[in-house]
Protein backbone atom coordinates (compact mmCIF):
# COMPACT_ATOMS: atom_id res chain seq x y z
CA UNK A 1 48.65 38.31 33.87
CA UNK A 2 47.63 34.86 35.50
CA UNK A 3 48.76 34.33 39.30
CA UNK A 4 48.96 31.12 38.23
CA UNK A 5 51.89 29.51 39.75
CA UNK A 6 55.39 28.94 38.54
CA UNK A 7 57.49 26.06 39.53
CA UNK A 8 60.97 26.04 38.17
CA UNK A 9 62.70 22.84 38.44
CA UNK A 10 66.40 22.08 37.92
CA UNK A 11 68.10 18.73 39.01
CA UNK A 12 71.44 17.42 37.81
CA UNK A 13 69.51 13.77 37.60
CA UNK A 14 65.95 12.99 37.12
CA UNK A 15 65.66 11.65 40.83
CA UNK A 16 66.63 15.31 41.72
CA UNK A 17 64.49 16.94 39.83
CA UNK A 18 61.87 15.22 40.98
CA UNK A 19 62.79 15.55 45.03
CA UNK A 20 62.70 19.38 43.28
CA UNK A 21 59.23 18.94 41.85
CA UNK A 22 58.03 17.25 45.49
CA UNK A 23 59.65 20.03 47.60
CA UNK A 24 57.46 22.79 45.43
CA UNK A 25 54.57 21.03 44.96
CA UNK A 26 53.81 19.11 48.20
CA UNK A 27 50.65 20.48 49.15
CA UNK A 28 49.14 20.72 45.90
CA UNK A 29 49.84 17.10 45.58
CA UNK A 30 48.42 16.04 48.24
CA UNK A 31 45.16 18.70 47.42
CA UNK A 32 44.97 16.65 44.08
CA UNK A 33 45.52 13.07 45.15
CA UNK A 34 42.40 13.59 47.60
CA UNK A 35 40.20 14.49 44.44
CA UNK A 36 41.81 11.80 42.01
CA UNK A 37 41.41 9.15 44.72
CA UNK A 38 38.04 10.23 45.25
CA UNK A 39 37.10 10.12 41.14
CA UNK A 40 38.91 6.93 40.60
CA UNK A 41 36.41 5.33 43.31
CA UNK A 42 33.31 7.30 41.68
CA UNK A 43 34.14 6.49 37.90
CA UNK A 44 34.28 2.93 39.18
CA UNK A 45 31.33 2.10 41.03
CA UNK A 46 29.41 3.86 38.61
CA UNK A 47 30.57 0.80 36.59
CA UNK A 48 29.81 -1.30 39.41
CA UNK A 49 33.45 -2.03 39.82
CA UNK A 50 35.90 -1.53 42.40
CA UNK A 51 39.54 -0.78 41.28
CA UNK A 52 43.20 -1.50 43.28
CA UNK A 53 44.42 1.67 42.24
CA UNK A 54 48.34 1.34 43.31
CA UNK A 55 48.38 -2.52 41.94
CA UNK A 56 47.45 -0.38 38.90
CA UNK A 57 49.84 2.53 38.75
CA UNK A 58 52.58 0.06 39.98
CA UNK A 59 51.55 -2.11 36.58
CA UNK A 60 51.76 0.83 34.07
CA UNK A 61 55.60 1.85 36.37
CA UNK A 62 56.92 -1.65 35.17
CA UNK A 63 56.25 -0.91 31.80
CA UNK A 64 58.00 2.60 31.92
CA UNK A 65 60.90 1.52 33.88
CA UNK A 66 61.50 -0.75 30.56
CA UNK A 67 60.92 1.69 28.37
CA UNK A 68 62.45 5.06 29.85
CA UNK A 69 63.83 3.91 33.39
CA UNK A 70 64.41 7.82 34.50
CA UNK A 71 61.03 8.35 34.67
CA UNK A 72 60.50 5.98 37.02
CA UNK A 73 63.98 7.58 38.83
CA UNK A 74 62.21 11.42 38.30
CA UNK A 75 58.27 9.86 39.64
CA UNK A 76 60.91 8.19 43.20
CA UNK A 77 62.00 11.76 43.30
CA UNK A 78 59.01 13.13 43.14
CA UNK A 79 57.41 10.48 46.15
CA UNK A 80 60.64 11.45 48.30
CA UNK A 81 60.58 15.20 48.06
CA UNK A 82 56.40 15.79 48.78
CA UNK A 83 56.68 13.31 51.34
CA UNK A 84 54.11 10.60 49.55
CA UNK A 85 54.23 7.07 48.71
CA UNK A 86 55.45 6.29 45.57
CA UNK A 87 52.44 4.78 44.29
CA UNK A 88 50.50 7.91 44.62
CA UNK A 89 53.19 9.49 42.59
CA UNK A 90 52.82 6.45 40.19
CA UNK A 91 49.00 6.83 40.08
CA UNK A 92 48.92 10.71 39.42
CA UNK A 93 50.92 9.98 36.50
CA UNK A 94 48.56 7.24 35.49
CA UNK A 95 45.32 8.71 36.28
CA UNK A 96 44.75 8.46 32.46
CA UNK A 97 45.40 5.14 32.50
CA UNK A 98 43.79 4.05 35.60
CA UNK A 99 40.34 6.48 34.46
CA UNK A 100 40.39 3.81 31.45
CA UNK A 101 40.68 0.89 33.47
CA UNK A 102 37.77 2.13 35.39
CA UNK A 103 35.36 3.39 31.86
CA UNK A 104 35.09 6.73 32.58
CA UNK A 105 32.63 8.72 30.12
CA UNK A 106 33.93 11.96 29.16
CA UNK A 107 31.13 14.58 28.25
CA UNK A 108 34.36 17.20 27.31
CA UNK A 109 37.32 17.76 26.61
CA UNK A 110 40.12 18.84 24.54
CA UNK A 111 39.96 20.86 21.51
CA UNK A 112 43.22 21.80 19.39
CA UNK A 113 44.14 24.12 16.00
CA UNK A 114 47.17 24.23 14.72
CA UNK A 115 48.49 25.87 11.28
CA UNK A 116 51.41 25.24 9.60
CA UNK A 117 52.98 27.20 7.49
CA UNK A 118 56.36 28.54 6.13
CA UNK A 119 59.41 28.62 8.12
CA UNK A 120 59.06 30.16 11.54
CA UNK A 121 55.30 30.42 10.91
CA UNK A 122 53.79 27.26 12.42
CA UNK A 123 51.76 27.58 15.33
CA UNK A 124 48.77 25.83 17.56
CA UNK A 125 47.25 26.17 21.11
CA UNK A 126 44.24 24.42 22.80
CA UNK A 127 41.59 24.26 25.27
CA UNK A 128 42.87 22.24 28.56
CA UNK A 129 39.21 20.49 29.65
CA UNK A 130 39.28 18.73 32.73
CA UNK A 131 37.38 18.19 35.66
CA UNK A 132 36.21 21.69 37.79
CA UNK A 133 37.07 20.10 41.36
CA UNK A 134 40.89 19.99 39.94
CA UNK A 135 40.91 23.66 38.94
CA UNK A 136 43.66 24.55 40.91
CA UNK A 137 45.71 20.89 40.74
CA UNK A 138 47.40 22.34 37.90
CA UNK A 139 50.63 24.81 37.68
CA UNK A 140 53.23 26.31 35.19
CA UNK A 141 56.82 24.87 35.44
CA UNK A 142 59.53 25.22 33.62
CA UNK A 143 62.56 22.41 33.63
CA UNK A 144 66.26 21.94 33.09
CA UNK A 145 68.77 19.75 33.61
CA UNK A 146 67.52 16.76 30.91
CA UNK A 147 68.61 17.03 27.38
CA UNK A 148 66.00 19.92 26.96
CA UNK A 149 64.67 22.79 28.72
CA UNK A 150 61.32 22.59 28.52
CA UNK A 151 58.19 25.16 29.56
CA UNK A 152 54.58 24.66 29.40
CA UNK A 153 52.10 23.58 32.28
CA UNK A 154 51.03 20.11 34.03
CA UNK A 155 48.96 19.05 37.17
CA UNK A 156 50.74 18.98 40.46
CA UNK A 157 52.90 15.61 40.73
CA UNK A 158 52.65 14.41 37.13
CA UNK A 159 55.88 15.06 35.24
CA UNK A 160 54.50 16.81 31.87
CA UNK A 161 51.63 17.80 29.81
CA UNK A 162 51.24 20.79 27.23
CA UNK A 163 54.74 22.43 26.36
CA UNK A 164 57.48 23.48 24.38
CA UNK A 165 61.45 22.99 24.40
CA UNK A 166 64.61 24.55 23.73
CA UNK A 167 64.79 22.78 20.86
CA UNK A 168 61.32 24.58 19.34
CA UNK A 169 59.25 21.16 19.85
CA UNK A 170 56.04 21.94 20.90
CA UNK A 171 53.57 19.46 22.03
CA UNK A 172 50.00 20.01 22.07
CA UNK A 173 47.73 16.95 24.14
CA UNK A 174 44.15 15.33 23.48
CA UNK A 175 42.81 12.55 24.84
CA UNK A 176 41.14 9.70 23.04
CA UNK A 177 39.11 6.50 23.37
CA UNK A 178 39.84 2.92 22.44
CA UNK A 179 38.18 -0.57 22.98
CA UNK A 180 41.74 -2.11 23.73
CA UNK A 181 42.12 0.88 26.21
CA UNK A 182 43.50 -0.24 30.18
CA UNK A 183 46.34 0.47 32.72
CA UNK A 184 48.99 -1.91 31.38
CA UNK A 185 52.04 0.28 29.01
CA UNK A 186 53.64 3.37 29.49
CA UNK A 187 51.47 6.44 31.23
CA UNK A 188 50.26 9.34 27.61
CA UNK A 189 51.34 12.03 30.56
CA UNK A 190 55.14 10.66 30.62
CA UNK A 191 55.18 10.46 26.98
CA UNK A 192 54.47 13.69 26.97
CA UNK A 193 57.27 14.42 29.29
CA UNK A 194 60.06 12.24 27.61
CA UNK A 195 59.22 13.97 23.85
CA UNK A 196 59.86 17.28 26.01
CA UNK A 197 62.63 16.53 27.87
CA UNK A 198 64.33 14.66 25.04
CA UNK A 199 63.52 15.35 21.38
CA UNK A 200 65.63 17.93 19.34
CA UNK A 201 63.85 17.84 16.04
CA UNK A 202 60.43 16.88 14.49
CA UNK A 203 61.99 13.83 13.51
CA UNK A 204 63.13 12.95 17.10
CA UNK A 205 59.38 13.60 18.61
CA UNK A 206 57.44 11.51 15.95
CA UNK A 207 60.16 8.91 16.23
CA UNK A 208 59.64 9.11 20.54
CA UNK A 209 55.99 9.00 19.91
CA UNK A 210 55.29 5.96 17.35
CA UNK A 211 57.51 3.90 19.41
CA UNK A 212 55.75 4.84 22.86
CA UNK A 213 54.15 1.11 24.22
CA UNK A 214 51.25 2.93 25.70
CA UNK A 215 48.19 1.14 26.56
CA UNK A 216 45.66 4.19 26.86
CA UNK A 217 44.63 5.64 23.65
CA UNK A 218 45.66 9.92 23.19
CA UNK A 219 46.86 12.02 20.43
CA UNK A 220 50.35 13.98 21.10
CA UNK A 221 50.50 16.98 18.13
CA UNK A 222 53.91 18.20 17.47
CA UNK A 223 54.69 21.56 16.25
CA UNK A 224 58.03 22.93 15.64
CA UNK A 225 58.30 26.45 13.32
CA UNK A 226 58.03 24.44 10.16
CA UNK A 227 56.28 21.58 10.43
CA UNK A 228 53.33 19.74 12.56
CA UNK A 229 51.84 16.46 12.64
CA UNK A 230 49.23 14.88 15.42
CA UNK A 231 50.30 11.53 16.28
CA UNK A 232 47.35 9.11 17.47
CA UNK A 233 48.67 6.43 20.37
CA UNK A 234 46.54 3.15 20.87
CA UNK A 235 47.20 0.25 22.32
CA UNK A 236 47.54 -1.37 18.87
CA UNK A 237 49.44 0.86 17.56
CA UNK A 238 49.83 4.75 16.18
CA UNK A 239 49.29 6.58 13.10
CA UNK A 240 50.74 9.96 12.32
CA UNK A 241 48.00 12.48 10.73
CA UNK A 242 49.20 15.69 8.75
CA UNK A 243 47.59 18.85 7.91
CA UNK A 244 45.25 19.42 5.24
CA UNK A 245 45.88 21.05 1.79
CA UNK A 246 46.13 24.64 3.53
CA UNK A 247 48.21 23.47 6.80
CA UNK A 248 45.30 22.93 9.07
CA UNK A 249 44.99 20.34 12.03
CA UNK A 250 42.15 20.27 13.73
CA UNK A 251 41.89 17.68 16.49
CA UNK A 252 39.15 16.88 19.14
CA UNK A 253 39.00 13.68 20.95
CA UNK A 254 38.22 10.88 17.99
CA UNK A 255 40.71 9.10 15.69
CA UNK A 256 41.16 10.53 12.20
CA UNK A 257 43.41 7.93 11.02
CA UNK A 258 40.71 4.86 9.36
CA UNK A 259 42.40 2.05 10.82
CA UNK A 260 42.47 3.40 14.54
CA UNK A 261 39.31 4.46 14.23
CA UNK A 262 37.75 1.03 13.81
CA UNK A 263 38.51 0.61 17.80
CA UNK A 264 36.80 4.40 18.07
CA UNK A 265 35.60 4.10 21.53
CA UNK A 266 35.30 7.89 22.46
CA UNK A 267 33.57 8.99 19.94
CA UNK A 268 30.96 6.21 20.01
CA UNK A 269 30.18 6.79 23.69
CA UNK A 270 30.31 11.08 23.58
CA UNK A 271 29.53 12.31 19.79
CA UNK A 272 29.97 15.66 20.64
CA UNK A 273 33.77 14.82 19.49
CA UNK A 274 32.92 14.93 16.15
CA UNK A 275 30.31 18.56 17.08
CA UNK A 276 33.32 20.43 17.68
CA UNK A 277 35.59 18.88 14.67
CA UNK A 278 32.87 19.98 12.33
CA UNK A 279 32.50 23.36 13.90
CA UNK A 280 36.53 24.13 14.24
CA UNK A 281 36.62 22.68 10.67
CA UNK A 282 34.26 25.21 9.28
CA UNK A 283 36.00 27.71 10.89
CA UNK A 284 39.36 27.57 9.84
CA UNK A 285 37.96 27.20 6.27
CA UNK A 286 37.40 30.64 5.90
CA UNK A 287 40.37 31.87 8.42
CA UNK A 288 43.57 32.95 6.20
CA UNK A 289 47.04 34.31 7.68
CA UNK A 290 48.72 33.03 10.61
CA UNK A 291 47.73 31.33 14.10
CA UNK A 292 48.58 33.98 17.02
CA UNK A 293 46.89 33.87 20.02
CA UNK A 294 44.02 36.57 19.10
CA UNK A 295 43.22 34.24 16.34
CA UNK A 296 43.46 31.40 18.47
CA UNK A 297 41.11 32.30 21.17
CA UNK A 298 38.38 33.59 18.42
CA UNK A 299 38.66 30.50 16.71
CA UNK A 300 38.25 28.08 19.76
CA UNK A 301 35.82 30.42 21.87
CA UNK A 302 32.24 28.44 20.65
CA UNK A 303 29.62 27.46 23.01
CA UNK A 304 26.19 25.33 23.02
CA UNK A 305 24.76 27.88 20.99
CA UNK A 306 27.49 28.12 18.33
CA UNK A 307 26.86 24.53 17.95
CA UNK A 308 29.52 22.64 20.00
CA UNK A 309 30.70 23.28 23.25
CA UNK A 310 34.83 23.93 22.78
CA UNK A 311 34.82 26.59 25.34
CA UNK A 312 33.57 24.44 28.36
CA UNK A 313 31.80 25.50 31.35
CA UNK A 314 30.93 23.31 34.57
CA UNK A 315 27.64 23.63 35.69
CA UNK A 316 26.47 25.25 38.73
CA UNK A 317 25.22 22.10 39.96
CA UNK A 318 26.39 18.76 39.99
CA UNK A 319 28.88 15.63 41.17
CA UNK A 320 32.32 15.01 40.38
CA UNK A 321 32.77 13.19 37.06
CA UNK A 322 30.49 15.40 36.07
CA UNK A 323 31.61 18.80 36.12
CA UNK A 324 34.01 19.63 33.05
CA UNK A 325 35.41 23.42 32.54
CA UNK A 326 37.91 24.79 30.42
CA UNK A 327 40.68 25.24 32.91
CA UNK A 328 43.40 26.88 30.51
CA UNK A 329 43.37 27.99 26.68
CA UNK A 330 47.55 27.50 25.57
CA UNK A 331 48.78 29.36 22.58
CA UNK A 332 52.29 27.69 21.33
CA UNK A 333 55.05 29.47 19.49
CA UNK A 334 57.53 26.96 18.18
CA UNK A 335 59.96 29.79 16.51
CA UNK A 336 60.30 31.32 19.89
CA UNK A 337 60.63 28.68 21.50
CA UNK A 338 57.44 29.89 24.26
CA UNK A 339 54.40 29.33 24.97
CA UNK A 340 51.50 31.66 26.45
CA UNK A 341 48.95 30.49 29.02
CA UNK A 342 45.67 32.03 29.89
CA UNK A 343 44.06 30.53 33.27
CA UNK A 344 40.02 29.43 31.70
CA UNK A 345 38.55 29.33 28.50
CA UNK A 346 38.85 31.19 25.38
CA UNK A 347 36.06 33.35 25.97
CA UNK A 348 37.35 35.10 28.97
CA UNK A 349 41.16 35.49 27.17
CA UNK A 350 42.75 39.45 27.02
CA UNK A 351 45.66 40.66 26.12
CA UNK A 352 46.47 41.17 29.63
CA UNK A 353 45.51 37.73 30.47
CA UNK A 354 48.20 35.95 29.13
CA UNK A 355 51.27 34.61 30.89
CA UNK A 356 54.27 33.84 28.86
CA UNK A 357 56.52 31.00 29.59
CA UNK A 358 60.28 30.77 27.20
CA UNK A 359 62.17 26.90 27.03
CA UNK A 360 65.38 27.06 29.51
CA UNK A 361 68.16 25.75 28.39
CA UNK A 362 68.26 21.96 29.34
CA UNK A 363 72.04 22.08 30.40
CA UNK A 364 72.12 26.01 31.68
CA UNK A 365 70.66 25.93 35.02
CA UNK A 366 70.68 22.99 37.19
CA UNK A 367 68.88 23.57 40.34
């Protein structure tokens, strides 16, 4: 079991639950603003550039208060309960965004499977890859009071990631490249967060998602117990990508969908995208039967010398921008509405490592 911790966060409005989110999390957002202030700087001068990172954040919040105005309500909450300015808040939530802005490489990241099958059967999980120095910037929450209850886990001070709902929408999270890529629409973290806190169906989620004005480039997968798709965001536009003829998705960090991919930006930079697509593809061609978490971490638990590096390990040495690590492996169980959590990589994943998180009910308990 991970002593990984648990924030549980109720709030009859979103500026509550955010002041709620604050209270909890104050120190570990001000432990992860100090590293995300300090990589913002780094990713830009490495690009000889210098970047005005709350003129940023407070361009991306303009575009979400448009869009979904209680986010920007929730992220004010958030500011007044830690005890932060808001643009910090704002920036946390943007750090995808504002990392664009600024051309980060990436030499890692995400890696996803999911399988869909018959009713009550669909499933998925993923590696979380992300930067070592931020290994413990990250938590497990679960939330009520919106629409939806939603569980699943997030960095301290940004509103959602990886989860699932009370409504059995899952949403699994992968990062991709664009040329149109910068810090002008609505943050991939809060879309995240809205499809959680809001969508009741499949329907609902891909509808949330293809309608999303984001301006940095990610693909959101949705799984409920019968059905999954992986929708890819850009800046000029989205695509929605099904499974394959035996219910497979297999997603990295490159666009799959042809028109997309002519801005491919990721991929172009860091090939090793399309290493571990060809690698999880060849596995799940000769894996039959359903996706639980055993099969999960087998599956996803490949190194350097398997031939692409899904499990992820930082070196020993090294600067930050540099360092990337699996930080969690996420298993996601639609029909139950759960989702289970194990703190690192695949490889290191037991039976006994696992912590299991259900979907509140949105409504049921308002702190």
């Amino acid at each position: 079991m991970s002593g990984r911790t648990v924030l549980r966060i109720g709030g009859d409005s979103p500026r509550r639950r955010g002041e709620d989110r604050g209270r909890q999390a104050r120190e570990g957002i001000t432990r992860a603003w100090k590293v995300y202030e300090e990589l913002f700087a780094t990713v830009a001068a490495a690009g000889g550039r210098t970047l005005d990172v709350p003129a940023l954040a407070l361009r991306t919040v303009d575009a979400t208060r448009a869009w979904a105005p209680e986010l920007v309500e929730e992220m004010e909450g958030v500011a007044e309960g830690a005890g932060l300015p808001f643009p910090t808040i704002a920036a946390l939530n943007a750090r995808t965004e504002i990392l664009a802005e600024a051309g980060a490489p990436r030499s890692g990241e995400c890696s996803t499977l999911v399988r869909a099958g018959d009713a009550r059967t669909t499933a998925g999980g993923q590696c979380w890859d992300w930067h070592e120095e931020l290994a413990d910037a990250w938590h497990l929450q679960t939330v009520t009071g919106d629409t939806r209850g939603f569980a699943g886990i997030t960095e301290h001070g940004i509103l959602g990631k990886i989860g699932v709902n009370d409504a059995g929408v899952g949403v699994l999270f992968n990062i991709l490249g664009h040329t149109g890529d910068a810090a002008t629409g609505v943050p991939v973290h809060l879309v995240a967060r809205q499809v959680l806190g809001a969508a009741g169906s499949f329907e609902e989620a891909v509808a949330l998602l293809t309608a999303a004005p984001v301006s940095a480039s990610t693909v959101i997968t949705v799984v409920t117990a019968d059905r999954a798709a992986s929708v890819e965001l850009a800046p000029g536009g989205s695509a929605v990508v099904t499974p394959d003829d035996r219910g497979w998705l297999v997603r990295t960090n490159h666009f799959l969908d042809p028109d997309l991919a002519a801005g491919e930006l990721r991929g172009r930079r860091e090939p090793e995208t399309y290493d571990r697509h060809r690698l999880l593809t060849a596995r799940v061609r000769e894996r039959s039967g359903p996706l639980g978490p055993d099969a999960l971490v087998r599956l996803l638990a490949a190194h350097r010398d398997d031939g692409a590096e899904v499990c992820c390990h930082a070196p020993a040495e090294g600067t930050l921008g540099g360092r990337w690590a699996t930080l969690a492996t996420v298993a996601v169980d639609p029909a139950e509405r759960s989702l289970l959590v194990h703190d690192g990589g695949p490889c290191t994943a037991a039976p006994s490592t696992w912590t299991r998180l259900t979907a509140p009910s949105g409504r049921a308990e308002l702190g």
